[in-house]
Protein backbone atom coordinates (compact mmCIF):
# COMPACT_ATOMS: atom_id res chain seq x y z
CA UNK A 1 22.51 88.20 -17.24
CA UNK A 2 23.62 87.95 -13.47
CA UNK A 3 21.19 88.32 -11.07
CA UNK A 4 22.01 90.50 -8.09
CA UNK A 5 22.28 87.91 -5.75
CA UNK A 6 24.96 85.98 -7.43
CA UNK A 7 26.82 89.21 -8.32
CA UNK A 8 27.16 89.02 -4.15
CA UNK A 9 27.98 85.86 -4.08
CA UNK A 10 30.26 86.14 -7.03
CA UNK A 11 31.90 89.22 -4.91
CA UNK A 12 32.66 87.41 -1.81
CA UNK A 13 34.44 84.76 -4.04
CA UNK A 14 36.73 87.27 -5.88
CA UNK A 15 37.49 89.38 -2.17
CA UNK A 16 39.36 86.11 -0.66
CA UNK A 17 42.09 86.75 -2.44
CA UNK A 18 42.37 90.25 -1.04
CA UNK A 19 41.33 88.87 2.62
CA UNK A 20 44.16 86.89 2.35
CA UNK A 21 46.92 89.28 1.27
CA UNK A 22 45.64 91.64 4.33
CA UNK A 23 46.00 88.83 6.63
CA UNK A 24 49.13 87.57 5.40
CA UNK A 25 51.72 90.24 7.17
CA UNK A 26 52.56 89.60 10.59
CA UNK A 27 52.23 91.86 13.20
CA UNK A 28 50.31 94.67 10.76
CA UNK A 29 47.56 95.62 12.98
CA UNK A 30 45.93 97.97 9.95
CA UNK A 31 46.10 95.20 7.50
CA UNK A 32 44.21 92.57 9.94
CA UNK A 33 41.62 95.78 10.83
CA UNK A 34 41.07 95.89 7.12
CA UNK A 35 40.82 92.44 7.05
CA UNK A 36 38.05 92.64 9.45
CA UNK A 37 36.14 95.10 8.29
CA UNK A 38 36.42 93.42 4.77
CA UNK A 39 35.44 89.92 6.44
CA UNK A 40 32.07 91.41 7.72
CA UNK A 41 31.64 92.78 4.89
CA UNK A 42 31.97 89.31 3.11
CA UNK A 43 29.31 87.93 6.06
CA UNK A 44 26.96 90.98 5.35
CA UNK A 45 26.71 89.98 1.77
CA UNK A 46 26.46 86.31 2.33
CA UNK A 47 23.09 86.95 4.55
CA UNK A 48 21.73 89.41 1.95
CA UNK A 49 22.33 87.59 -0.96
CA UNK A 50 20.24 84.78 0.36
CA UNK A 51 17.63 87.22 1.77
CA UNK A 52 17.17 88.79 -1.76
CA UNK A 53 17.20 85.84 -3.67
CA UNK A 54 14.66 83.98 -1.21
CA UNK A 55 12.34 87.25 -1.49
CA UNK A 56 12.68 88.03 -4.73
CA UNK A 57 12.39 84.88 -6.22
CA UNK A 58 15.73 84.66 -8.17
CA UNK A 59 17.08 81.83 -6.52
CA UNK A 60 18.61 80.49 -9.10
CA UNK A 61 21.07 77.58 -9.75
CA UNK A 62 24.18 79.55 -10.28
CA UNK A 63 22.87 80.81 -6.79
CA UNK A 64 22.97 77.23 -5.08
CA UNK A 65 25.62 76.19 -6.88
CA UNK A 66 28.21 79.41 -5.71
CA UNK A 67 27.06 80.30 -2.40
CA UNK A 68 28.61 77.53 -0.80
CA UNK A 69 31.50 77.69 -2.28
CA UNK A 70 31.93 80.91 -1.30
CA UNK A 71 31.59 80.44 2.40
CA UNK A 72 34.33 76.95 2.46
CA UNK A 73 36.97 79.40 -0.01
CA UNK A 74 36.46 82.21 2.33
CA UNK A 75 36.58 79.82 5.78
CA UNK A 76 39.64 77.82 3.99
CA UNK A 77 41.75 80.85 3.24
CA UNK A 78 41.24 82.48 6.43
CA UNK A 79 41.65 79.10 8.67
CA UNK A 80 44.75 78.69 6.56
CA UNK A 81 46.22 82.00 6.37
CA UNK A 82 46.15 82.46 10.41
CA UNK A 83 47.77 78.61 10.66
CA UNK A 84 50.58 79.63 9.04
CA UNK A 85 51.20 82.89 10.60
CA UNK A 86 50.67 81.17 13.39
CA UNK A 87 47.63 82.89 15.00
CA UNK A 88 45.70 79.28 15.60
CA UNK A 89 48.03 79.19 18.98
CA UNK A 90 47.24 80.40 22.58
CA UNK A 91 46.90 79.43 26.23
CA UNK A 92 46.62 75.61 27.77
CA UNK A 93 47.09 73.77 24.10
CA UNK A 94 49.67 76.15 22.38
CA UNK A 95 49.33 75.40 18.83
CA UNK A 96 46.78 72.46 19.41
CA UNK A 97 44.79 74.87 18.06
CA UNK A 98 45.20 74.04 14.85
CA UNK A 99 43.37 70.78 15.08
CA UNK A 100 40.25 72.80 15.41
CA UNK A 101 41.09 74.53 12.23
CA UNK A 102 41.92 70.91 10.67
CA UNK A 103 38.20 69.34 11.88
CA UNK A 104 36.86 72.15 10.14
CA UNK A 105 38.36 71.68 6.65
CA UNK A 106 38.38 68.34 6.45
CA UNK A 107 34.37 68.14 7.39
CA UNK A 108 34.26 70.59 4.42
CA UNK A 109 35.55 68.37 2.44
CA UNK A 110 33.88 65.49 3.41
CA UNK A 111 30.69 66.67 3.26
CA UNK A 112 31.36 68.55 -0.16
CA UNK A 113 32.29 65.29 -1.69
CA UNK A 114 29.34 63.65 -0.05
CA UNK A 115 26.78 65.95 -1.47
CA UNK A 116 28.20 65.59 -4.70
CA UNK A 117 27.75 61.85 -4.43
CA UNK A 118 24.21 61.88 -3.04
CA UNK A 119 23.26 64.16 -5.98
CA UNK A 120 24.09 62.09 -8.32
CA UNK A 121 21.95 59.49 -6.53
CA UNK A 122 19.25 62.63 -6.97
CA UNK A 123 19.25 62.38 -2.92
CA UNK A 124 18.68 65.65 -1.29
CA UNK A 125 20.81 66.47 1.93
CA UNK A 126 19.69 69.74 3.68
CA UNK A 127 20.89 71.74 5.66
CA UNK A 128 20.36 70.77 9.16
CA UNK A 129 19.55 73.96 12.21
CA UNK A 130 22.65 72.54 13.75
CA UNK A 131 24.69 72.84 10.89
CA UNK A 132 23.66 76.33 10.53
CA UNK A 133 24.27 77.13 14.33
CA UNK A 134 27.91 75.74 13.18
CA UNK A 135 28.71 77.79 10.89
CA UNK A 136 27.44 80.87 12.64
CA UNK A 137 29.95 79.70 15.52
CA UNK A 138 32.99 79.44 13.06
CA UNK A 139 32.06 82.27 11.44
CA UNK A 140 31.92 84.64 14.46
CA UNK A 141 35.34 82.59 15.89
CA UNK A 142 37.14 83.85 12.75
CA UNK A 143 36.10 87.27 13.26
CA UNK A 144 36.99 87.50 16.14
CA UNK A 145 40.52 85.42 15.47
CA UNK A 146 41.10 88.47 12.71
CA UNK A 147 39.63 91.30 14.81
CA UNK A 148 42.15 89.89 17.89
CA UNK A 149 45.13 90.43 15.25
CA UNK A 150 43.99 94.08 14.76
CA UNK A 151 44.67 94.94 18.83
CA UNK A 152 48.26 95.84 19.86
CA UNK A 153 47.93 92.77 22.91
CA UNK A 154 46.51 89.06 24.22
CA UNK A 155 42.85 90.04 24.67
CA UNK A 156 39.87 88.35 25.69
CA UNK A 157 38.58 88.57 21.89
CA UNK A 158 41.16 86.24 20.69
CA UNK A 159 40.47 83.62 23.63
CA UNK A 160 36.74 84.02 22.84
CA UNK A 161 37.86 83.56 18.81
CA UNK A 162 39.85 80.36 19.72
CA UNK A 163 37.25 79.02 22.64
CA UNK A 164 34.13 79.57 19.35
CA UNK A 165 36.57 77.90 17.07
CA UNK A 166 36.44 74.48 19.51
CA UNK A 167 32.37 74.69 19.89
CA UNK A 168 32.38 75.14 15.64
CA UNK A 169 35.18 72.27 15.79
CA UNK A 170 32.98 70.02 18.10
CA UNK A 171 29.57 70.96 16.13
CA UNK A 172 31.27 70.06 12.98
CA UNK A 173 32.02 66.70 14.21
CA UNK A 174 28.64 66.14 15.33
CA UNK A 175 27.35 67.61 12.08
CA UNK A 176 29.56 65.29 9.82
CA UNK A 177 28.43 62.28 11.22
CA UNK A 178 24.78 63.23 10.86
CA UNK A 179 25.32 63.96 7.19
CA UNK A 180 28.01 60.68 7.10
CA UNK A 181 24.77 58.58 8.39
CA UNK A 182 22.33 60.03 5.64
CA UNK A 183 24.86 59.23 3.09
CA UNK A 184 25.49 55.91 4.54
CA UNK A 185 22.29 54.64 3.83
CA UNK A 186 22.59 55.19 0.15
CA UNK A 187 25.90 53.77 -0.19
CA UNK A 188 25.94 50.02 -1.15
């Protein structure tokens, strides 16, 4: 039987699709407010779901194994839904912009395919207070990146969402290369 907290996790996983699909319309202002309120939603259940299972005890493997997951599907599809309708542009860089979006997948990847490798060398990477500020930081810039498509103009929010998205972009680098030196050690 599930416990609660990967019934959360499990939840988040089968809402990107619907994330998506709100975000995918151009210029519909109620689909990306839906699409925000859905998003922090998604956020709201990622912080509980750890809270419960950390409190309750049920951390459990399915747990460790999904949560994850469910935070790169849900940063992927978003960071690649508003590329391609083009909402990664703005002021100085135009669609530069993008690049930030990039850094962040492919450090996803990376570091995915990393861990995998360490633990099957039973070596333990965790989570570093940095790379939790990080994803706090891209977190917050997407919200704000979907909350900026829900307003009828160019607004601050959307600056703010693409300004966050180059601090996560710049964390992640620094990030990577921490976990990159941990894994280098183990690597013949």
């Amino acid at each position: 039987m599930l416990k609660l907290p990967n019934l959360l996790t499990l939840s988040r996983i089968v809402a990107v699709p619907l994330l998506a699909a709100l975000l995918w319309w151009p210029a519909w202002q109620a689909g990306y407010a839906l699409a925000f309120v859905l998003y922090c939603l998604m956020g709201i259940t990622d912080y509980f779901d750890g809270l419960l299972a950390r409190s309750s005890g049920a951390v459990s493997k399915l747990g460790i194994f999904l949560d994850p997951i469910a935070d790169k599907i849900m940063v992927a599809a978003v960071i690649l839904v508003l590329t391609a309708k083009g909402q990664l542009t703005g002021p100085v860089v135009g669609d530069l912009h993008v690049v930030a979006g990039l850094i962040i997948l492919i450090r996803e990847i990376a570091v995915s395919g990393l861990r995998e490798f360490l633990g099957g060398l039973q070596v333990s990477v965790p989570v570093s207070r940095l790379a939790k500020w990080k994803t706090t930081l891209q977190l917050v810039a997407l919200g704000a990146l979907i909350l900026a498509g829900a307003l009828p103009a160019e607004t601050w929010i959307r600056l703010c969402g693409l300004a966050s998205l180059w601090g996560a972009a710049i964390l992640t680098l620094v990030t990577g290369w921490d976990y990159l030196r941990v894994g280098l050690r183990h690597m013949d």
